[in-house]
PDB file of N, CA and C in Angstrom:
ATOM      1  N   UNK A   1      40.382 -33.557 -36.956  1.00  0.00           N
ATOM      2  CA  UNK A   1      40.374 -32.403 -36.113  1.00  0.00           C
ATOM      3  C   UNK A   1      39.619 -31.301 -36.820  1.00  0.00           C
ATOM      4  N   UNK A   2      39.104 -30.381 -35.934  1.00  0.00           N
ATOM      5  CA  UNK A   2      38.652 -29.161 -36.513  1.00  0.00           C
ATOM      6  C   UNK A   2      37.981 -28.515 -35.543  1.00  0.00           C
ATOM      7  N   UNK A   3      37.081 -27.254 -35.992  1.00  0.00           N
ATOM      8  CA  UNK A   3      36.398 -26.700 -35.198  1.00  0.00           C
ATOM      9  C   UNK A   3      34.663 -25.823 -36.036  1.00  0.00           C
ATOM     10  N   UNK A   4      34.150 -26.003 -35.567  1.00  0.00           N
ATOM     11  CA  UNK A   4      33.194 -25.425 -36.301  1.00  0.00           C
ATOM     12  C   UNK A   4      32.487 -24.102 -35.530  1.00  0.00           C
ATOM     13  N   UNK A   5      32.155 -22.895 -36.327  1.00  0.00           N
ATOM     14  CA  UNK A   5      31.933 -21.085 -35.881  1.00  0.00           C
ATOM     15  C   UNK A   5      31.104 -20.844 -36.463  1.00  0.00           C
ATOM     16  N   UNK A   6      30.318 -19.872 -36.027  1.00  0.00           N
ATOM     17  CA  UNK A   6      29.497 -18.916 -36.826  1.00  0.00           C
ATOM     18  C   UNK A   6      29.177 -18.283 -35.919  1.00  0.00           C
ATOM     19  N   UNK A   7      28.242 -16.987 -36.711  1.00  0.00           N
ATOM     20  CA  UNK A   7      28.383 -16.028 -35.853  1.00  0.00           C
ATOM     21  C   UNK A   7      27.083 -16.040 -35.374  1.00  0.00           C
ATOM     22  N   UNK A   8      27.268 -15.860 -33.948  1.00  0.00           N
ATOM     23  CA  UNK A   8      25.820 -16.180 -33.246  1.00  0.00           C
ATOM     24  C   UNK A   8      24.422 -14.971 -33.825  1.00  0.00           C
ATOM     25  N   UNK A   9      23.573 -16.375 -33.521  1.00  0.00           N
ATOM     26  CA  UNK A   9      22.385 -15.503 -33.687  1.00  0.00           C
ATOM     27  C   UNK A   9      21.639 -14.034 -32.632  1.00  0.00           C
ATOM     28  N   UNK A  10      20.934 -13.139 -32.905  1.00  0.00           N
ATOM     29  CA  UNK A  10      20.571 -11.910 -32.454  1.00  0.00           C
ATOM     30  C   UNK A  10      19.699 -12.498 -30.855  1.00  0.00           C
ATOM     31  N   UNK A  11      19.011 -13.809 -31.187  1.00  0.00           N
ATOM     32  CA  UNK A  11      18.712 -13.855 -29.800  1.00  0.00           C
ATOM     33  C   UNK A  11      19.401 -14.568 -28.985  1.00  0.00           C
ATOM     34  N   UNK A  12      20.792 -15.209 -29.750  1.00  0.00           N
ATOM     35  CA  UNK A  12      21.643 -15.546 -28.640  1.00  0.00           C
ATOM     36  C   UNK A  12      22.515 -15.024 -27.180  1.00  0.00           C
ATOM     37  N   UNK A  13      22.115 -13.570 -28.031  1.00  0.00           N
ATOM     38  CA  UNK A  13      23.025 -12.522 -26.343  1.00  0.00           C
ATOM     39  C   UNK A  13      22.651 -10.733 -27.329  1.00  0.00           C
ATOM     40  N   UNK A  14      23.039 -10.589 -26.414  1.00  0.00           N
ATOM     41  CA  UNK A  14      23.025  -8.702 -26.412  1.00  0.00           C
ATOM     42  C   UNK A  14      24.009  -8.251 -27.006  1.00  0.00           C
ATOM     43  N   UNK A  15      25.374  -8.525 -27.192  1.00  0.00           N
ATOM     44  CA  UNK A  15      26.579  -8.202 -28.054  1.00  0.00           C
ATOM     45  C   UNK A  15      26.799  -8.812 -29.600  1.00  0.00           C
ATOM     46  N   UNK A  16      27.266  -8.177 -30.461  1.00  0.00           N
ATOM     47  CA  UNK A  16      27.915  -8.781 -31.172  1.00  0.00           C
ATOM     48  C   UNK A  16      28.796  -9.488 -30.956  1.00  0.00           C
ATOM     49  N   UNK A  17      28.429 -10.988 -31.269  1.00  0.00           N
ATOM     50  CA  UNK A  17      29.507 -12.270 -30.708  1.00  0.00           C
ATOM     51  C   UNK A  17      29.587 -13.598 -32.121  1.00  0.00           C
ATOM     52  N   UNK A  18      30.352 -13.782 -31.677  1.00  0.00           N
ATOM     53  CA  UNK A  18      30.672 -15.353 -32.633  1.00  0.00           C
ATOM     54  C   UNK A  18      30.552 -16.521 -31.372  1.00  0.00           C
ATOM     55  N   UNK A  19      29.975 -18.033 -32.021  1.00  0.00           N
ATOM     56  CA  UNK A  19      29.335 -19.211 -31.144  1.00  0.00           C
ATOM     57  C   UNK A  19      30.477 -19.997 -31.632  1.00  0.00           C
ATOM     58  N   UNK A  20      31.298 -20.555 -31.035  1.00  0.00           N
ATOM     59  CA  UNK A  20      32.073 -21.932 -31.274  1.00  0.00           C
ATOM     60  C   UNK A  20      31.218 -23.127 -31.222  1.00  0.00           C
ATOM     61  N   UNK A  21      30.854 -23.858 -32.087  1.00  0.00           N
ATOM     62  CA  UNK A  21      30.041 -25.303 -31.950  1.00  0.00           C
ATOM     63  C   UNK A  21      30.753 -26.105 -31.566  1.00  0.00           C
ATOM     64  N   UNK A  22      31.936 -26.493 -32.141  1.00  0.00           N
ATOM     65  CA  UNK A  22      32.469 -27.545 -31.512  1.00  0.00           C
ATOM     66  C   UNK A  22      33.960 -27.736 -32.144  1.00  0.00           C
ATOM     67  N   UNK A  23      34.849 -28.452 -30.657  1.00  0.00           N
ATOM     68  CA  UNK A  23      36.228 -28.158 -31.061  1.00  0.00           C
ATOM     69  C   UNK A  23      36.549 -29.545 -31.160  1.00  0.00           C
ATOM     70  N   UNK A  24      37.207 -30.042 -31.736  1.00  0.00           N
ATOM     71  CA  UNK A  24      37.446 -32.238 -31.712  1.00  0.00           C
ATOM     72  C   UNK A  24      38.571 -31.746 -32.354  1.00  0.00           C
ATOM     73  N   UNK A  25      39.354 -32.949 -31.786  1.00  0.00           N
ATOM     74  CA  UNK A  25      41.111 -33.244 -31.951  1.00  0.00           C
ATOM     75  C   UNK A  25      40.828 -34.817 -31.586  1.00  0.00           C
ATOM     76  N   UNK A  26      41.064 -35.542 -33.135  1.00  0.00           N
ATOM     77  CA  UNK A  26      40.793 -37.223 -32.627  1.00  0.00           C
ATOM     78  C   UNK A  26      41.930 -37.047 -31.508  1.00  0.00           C
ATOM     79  N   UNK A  27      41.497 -38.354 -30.793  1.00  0.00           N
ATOM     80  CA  UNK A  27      42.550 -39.134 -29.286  1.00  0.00           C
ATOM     81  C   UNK A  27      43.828 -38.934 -29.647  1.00  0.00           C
ATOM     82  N   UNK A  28      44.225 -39.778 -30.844  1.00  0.00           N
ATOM     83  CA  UNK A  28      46.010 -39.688 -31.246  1.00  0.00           C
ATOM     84  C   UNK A  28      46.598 -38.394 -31.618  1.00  0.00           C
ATOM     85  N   UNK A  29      46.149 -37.461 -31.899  1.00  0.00           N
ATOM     86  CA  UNK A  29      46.467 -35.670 -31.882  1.00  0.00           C
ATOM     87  C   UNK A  29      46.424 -34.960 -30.550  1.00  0.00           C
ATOM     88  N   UNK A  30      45.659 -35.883 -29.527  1.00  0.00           N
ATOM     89  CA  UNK A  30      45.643 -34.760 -28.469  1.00  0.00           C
ATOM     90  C   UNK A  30      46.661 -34.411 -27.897  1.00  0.00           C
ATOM     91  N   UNK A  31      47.148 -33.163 -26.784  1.00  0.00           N
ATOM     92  CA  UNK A  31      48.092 -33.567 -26.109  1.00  0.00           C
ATOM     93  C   UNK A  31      49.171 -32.760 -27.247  1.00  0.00           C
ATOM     94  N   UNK A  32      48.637 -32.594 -28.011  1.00  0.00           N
ATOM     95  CA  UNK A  32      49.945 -31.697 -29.236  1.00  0.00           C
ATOM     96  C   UNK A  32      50.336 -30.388 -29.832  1.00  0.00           C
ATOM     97  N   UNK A  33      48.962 -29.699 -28.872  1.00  0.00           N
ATOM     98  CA  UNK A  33      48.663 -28.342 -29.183  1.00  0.00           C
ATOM     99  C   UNK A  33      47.679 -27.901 -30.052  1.00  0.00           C
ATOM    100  N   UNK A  34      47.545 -29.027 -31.008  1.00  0.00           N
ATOM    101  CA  UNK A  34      46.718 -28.667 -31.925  1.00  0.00           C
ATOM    102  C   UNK A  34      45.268 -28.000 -31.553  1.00  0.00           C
ATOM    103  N   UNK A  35      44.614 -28.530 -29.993  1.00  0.00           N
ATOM    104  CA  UNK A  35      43.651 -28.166 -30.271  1.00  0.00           C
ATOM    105  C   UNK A  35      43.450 -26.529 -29.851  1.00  0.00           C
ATOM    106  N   UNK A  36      44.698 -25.724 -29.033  1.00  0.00           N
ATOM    107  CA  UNK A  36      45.143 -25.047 -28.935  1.00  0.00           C
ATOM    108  C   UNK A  36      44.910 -23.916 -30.160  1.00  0.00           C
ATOM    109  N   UNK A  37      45.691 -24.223 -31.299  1.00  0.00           N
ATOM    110  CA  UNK A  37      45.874 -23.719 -32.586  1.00  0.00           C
ATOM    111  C   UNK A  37      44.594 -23.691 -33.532  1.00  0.00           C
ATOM    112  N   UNK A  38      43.822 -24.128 -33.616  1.00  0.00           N
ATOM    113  CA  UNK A  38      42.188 -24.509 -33.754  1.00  0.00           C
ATOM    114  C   UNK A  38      41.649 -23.515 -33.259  1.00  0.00           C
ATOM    115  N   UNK A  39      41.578 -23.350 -31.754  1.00  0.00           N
ATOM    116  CA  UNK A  39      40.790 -22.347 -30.850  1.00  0.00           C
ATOM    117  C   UNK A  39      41.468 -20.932 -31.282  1.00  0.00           C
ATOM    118  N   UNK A  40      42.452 -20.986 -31.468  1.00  0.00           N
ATOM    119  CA  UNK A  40      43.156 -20.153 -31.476  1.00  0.00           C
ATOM    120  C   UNK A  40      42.751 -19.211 -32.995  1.00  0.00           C
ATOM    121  N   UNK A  41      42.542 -19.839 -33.706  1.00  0.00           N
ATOM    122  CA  UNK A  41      42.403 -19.545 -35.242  1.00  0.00           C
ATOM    123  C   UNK A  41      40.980 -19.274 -35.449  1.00  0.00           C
ATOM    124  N   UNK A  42      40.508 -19.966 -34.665  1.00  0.00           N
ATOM    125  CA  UNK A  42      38.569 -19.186 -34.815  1.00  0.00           C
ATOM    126  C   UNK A  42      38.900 -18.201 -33.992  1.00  0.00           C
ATOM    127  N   UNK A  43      39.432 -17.583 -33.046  1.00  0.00           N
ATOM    128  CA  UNK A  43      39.214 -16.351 -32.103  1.00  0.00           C
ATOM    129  C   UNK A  43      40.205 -15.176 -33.302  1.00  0.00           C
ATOM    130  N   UNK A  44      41.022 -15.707 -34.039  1.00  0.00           N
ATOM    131  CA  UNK A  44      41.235 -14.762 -34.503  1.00  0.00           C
ATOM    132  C   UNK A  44      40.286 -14.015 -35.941  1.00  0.00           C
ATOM    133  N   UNK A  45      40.010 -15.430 -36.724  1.00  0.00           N
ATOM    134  CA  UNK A  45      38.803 -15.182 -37.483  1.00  0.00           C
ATOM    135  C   UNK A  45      38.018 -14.305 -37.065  1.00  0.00           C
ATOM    136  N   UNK A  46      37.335 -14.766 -35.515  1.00  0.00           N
ATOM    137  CA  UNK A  46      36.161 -13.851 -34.989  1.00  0.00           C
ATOM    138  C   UNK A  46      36.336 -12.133 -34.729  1.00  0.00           C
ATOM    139  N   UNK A  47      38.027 -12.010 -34.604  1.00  0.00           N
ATOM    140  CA  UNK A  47      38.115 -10.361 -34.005  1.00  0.00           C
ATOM    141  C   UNK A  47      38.427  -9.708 -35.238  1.00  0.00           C
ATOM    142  N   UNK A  48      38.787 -10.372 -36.011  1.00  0.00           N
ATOM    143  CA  UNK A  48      39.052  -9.669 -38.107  1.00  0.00           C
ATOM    144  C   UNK A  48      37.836  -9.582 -38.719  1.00  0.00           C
ATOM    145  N   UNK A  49      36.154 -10.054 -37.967  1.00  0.00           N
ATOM    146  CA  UNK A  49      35.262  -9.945 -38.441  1.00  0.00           C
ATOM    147  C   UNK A  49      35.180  -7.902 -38.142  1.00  0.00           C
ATOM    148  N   UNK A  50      34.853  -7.464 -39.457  1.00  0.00           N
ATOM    149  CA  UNK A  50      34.319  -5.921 -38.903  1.00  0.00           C
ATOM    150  C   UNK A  50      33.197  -5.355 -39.244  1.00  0.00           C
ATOM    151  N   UNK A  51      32.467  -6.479 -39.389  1.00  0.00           N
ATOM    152  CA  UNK A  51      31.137  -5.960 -39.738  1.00  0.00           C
ATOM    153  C   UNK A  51      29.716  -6.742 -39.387  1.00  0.00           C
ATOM    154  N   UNK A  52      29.143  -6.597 -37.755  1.00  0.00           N
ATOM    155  CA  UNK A  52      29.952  -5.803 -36.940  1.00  0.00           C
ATOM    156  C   UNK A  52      30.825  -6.652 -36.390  1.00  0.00           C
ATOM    157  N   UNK A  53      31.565  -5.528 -35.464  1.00  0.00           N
ATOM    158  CA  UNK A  53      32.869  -5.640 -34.742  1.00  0.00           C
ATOM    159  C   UNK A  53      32.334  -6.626 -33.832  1.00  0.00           C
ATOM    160  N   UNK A  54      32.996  -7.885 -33.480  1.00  0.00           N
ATOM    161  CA  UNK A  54      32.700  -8.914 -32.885  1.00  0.00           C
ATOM    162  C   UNK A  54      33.366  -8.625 -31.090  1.00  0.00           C
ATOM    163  N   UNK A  55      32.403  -8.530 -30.556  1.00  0.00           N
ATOM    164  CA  UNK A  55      33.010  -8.231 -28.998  1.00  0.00           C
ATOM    165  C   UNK A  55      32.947  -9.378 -28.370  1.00  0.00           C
ATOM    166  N   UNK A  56      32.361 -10.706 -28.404  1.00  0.00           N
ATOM    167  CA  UNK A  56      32.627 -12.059 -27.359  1.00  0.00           C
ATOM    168  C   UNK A  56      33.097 -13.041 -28.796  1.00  0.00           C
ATOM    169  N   UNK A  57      33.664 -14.410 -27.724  1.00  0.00           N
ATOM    170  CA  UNK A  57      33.872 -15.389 -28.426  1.00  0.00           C
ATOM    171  C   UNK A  57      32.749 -16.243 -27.338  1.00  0.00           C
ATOM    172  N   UNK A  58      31.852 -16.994 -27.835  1.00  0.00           N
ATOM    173  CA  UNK A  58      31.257 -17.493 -26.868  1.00  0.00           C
ATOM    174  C   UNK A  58      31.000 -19.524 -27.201  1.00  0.00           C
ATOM    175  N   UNK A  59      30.792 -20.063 -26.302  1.00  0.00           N
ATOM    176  CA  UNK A  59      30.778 -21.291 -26.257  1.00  0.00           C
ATOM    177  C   UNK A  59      29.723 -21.807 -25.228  1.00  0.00           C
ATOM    178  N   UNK A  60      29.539 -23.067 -25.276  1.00  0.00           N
ATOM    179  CA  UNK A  60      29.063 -23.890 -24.237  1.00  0.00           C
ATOM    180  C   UNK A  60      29.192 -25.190 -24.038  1.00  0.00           C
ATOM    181  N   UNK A  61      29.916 -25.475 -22.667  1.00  0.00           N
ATOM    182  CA  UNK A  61      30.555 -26.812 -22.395  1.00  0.00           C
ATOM    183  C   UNK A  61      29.812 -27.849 -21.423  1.00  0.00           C
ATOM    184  N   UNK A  62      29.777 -29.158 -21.153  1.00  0.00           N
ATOM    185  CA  UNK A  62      28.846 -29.405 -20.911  1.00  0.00           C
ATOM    186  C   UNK A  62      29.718 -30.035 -19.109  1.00  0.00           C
ATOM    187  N   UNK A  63      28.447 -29.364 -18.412  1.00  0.00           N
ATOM    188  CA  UNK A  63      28.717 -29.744 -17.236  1.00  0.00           C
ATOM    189  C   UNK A  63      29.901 -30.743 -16.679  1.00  0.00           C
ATOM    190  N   UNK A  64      29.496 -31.839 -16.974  1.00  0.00           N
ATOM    191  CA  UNK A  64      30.643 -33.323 -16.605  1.00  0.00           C
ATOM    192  C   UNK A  64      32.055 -33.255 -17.768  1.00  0.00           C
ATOM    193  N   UNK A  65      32.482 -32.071 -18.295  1.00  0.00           N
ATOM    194  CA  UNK A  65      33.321 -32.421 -19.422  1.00  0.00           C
ATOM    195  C   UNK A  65      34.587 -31.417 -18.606  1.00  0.00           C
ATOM    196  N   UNK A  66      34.638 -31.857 -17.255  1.00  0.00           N
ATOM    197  CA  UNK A  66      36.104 -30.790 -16.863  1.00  0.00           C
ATOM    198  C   UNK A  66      37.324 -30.700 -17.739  1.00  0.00           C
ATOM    199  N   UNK A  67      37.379 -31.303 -18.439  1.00  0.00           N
ATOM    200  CA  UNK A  67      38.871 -31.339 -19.323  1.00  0.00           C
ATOM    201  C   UNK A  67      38.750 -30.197 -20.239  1.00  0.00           C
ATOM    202  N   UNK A  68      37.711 -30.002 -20.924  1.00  0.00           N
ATOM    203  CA  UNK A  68      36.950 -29.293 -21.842  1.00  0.00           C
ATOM    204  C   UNK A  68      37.368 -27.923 -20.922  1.00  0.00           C
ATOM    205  N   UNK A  69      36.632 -27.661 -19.774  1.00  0.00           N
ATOM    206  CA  UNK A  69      36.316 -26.553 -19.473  1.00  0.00           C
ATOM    207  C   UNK A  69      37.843 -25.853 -19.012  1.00  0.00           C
ATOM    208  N   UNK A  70      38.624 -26.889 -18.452  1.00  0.00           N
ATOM    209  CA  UNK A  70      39.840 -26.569 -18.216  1.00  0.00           C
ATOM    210  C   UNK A  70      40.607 -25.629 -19.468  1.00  0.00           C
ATOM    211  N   UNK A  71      40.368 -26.314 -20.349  1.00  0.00           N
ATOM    212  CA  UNK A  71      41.365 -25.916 -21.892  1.00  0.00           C
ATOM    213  C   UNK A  71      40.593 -24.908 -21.918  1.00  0.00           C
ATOM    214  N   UNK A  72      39.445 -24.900 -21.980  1.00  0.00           N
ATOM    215  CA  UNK A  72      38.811 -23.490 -22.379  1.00  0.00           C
ATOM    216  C   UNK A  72      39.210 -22.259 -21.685  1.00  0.00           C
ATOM    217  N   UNK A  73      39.308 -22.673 -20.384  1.00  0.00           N
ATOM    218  CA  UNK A  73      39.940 -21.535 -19.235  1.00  0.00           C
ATOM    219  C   UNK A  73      40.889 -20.813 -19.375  1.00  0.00           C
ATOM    220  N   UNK A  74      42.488 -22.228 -19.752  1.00  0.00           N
ATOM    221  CA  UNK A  74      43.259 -21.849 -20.351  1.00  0.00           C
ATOM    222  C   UNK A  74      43.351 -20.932 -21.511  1.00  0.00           C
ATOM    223  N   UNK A  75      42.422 -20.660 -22.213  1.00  0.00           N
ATOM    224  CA  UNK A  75      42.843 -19.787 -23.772  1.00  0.00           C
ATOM    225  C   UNK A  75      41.691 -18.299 -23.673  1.00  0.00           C
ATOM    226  N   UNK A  76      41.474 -18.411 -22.309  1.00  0.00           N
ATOM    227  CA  UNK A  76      41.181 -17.270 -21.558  1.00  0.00           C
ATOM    228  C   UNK A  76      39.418 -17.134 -20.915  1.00  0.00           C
ATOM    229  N   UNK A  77      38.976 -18.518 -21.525  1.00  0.00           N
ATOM    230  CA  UNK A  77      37.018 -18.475 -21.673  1.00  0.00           C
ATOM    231  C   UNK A  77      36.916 -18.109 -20.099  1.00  0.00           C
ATOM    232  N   UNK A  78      35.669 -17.693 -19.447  1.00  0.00           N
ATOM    233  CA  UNK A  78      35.511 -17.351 -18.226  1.00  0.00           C
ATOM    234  C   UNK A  78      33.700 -18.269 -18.456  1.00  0.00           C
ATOM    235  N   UNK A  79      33.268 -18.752 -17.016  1.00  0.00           N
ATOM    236  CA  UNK A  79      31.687 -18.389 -17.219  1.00  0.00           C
ATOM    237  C   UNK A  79      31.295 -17.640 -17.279  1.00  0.00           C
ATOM    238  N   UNK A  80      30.008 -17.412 -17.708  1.00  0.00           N
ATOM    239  CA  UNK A  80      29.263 -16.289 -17.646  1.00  0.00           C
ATOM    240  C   UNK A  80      27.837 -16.371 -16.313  1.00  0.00           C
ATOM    241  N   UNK A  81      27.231 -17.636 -16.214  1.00  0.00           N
ATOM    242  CA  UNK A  81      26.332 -17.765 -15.245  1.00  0.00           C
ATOM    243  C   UNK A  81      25.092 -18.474 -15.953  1.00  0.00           C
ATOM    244  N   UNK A  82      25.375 -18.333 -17.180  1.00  0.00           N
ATOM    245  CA  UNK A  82      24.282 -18.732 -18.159  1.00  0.00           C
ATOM    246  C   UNK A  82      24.321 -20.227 -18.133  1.00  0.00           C
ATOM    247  N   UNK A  83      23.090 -21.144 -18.519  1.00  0.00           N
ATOM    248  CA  UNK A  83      23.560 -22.571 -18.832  1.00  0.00           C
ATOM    249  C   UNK A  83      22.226 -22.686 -19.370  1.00  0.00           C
ATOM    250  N   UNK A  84      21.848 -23.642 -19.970  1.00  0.00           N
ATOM    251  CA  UNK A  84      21.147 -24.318 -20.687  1.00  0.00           C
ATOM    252  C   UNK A  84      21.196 -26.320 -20.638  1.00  0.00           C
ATOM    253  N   UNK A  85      19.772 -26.931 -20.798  1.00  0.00           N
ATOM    254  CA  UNK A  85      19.491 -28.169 -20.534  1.00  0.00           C
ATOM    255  C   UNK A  85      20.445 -28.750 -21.853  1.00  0.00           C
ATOM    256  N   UNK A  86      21.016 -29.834 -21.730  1.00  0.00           N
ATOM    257  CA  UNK A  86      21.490 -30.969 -22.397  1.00  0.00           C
ATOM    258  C   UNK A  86      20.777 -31.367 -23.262  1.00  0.00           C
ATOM    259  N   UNK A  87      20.669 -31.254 -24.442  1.00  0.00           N
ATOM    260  CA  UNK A  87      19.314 -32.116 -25.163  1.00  0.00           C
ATOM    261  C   UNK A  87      19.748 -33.655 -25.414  1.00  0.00           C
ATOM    262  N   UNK A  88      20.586 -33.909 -24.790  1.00  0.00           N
ATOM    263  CA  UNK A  88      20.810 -35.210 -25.143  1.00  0.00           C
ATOM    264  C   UNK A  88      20.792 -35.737 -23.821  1.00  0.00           C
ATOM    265  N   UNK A  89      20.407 -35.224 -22.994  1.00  0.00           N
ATOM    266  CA  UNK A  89      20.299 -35.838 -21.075  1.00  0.00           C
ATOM    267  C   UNK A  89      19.600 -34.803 -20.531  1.00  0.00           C
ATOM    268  N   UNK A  90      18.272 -34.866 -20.113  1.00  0.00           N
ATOM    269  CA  UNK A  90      18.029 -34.072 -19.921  1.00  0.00           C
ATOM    270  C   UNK A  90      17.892 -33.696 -18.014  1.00  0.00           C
ATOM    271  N   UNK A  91      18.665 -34.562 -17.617  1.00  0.00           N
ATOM    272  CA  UNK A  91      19.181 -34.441 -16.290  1.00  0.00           C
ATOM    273  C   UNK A  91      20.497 -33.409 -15.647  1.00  0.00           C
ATOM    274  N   UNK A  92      21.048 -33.201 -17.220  1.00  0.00           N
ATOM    275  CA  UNK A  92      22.122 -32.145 -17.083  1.00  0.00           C
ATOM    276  C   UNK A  92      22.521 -30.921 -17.728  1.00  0.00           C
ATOM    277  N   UNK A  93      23.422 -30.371 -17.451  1.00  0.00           N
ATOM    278  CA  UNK A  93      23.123 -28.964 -18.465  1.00  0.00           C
ATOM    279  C   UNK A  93      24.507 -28.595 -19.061  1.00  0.00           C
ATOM    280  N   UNK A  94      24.897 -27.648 -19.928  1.00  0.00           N
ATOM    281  CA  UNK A  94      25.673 -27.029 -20.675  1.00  0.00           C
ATOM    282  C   UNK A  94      25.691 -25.350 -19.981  1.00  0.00           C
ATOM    283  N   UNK A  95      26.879 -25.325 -20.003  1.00  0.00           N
ATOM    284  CA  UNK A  95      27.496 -23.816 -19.136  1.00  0.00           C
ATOM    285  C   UNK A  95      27.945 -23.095 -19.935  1.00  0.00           C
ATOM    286  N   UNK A  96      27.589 -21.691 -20.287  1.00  0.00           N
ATOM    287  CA  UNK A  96      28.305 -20.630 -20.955  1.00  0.00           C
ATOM    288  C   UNK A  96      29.650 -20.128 -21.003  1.00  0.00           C
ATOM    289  N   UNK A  97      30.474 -20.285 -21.907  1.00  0.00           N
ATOM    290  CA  UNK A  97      31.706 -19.539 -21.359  1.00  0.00           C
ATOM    291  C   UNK A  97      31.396 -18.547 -22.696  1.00  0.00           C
ATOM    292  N   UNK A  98      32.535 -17.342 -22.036  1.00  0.00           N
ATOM    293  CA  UNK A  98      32.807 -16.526 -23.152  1.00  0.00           C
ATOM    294  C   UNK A  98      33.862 -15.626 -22.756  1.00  0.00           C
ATOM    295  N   UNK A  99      34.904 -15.516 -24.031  1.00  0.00           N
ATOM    296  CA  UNK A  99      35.938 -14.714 -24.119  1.00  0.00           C
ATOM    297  C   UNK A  99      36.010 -12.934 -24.918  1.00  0.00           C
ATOM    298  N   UNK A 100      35.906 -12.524 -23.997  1.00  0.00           N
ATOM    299  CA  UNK A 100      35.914 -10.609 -24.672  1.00  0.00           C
ATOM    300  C   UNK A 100      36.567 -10.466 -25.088  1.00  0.00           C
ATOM    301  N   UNK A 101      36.116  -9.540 -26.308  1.00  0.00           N
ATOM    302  CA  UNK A 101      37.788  -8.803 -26.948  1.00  0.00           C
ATOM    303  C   UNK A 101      38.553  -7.616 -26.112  1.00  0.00           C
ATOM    304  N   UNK A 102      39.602  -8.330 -26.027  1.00  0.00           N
ATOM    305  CA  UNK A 102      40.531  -7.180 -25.351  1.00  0.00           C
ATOM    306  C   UNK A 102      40.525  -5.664 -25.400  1.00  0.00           C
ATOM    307  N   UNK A 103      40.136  -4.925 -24.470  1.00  0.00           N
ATOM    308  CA  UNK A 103      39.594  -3.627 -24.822  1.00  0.00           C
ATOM    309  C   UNK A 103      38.452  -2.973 -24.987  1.00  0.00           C
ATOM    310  N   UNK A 104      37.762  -4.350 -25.383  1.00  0.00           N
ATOM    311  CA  UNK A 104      35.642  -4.182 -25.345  1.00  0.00           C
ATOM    312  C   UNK A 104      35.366  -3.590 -23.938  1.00  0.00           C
TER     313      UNK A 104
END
């Protein structure tokens, strides 16, 4: 399990934001919260960043992965409208989500 962050690059968006790359909870962990607690622990990383003050948590999920986008929903992600091609299919695409800091 794990998750991998950094903080997005200047031409990734207009705000100061942090990029979630990717969240994995092998099969036999799922279902346990963990991946919950993961997400949970990079968003807090990202809002204790203060220099600068990090205003999105942002991600991108890939079209056909509803389970994905569901959990993401759940821990508050919204779309944004943005998407980008699949580089690994290039018949499909990857959708923006992103979570604001409360109060931004």
């Amino acid at each position: 399990m794990g998750y991998v962050i950094r903080p997005a690059r200047a031409e990734d968006g207009e705000v100061p934001q942090t990029h979630v790359v990717g969240v994995y909870v092998r099969p036999e962990h799922r279902g346990a919260g963990l991946a919950q607690e993961l997400l949970g622990a990079a968003i807090r990383w990202s809002w204790g960043i203060t220099e600068p003050v990090v205003a999105r948590v942002r991600l991108w999920v890939h079209e056909g992965n509803g389970r994905a986008e569901a959990f993401y929903r759940g821990m508050g992600f919204v779309t944004t409208g943005r998407t980008v091609g699949d580089p690994k299919n290039a018949g499909a695409v990857e959708r923006e989500m992103a979570l604001g800091r409360q109060g931004a």
